[in-house]
Protein backbone atom coordinates (compact mmCIF):
# COMPACT_ATOMS: atom_id res chain seq x y z
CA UNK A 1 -53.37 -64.80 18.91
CA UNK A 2 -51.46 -67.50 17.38
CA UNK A 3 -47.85 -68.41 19.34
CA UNK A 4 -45.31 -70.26 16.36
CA UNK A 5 -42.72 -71.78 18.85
CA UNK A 6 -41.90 -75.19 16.90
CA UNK A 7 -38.97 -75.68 14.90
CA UNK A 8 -41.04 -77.53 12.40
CA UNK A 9 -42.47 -75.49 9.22
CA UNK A 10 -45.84 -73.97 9.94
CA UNK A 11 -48.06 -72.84 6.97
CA UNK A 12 -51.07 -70.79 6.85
CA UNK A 13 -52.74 -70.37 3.39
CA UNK A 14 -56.27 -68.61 2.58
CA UNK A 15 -57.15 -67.60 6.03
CA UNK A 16 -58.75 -64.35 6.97
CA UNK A 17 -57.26 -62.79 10.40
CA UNK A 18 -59.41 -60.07 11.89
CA UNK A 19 -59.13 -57.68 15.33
CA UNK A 20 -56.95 -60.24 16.86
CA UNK A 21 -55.03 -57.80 19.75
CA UNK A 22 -52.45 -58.79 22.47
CA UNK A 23 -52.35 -56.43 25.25
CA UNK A 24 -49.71 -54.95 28.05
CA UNK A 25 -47.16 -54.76 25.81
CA UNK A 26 -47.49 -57.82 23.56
CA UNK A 27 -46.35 -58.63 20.29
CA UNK A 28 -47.94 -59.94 16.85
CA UNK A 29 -51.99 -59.27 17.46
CA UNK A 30 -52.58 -62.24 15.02
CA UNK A 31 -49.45 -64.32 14.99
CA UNK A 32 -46.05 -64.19 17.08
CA UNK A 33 -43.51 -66.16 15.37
CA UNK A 34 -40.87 -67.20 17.78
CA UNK A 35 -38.69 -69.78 15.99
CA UNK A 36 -38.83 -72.16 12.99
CA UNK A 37 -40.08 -71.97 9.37
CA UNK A 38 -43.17 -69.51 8.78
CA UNK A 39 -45.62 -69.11 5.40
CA UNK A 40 -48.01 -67.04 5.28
CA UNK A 41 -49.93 -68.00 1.51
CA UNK A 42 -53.17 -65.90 0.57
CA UNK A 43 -53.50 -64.94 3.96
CA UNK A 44 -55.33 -61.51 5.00
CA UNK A 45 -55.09 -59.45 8.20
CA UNK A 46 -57.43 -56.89 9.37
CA UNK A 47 -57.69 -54.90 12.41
CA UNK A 48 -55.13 -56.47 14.00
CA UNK A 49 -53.29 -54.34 16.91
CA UNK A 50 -50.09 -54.79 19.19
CA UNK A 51 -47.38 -53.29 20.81
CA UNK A 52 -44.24 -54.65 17.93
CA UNK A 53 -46.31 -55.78 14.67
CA UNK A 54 -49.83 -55.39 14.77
CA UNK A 55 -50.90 -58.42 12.78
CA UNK A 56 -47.80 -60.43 12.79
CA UNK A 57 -44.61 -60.45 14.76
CA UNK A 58 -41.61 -62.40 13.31
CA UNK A 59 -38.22 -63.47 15.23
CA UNK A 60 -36.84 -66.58 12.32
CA UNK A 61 -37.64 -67.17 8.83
CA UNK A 62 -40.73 -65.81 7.51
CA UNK A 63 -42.00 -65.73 3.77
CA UNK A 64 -45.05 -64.16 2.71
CA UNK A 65 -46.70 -64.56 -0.29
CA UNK A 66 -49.89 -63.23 -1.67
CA UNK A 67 -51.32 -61.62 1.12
CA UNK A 68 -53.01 -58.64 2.43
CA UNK A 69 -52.76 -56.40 5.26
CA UNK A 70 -55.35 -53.56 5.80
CA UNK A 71 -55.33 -51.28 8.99
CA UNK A 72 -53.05 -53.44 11.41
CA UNK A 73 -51.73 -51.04 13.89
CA UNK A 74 -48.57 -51.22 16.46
CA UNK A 75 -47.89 -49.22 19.23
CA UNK A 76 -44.42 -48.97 19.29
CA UNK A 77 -42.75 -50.82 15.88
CA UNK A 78 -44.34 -52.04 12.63
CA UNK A 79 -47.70 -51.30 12.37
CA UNK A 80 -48.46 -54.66 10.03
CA UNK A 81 -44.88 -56.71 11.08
């Protein structure tokens, strides 16, 4: 799992993301986005699992574009974000 705690702008682009999973009640399986400016650009998450957003979970700005997300899972909230 990937922790986004900068306030700087962080930007993924054509990455593929697969079974990341956080555990005991964590958040984001792939990415957990606590503050700044987040872009995800042809990015692609698969399998990902957690307790609030399976593949990514998101707490500031966030823009997606062009992505994919295919059988992310949460256990409690947002099963892709």
């Amino acid at each position: 799992m990937i922790k986004v705690t900068s306030t700087a702008d962080v930007t993924f682009s054509g990455v593929h993301f697969m079974s990341g999973s956080v555990t005991y009640g964590g958040s984001g399986g792939c990415i957990y986005h606590e503050s700044g400016y987040l872009t995800l650009e042809d990015v692609r998450f698969t399998l990902c699992s957690g307790y609030n957003g399976g593949a990514v979970c998101s707490h500031s700005t966030l823009n997606v574009l062009d992505s994919y997300f295919t059988q992310n899972r949460a256990s409690n909230l947002g099963g892709a974000m």
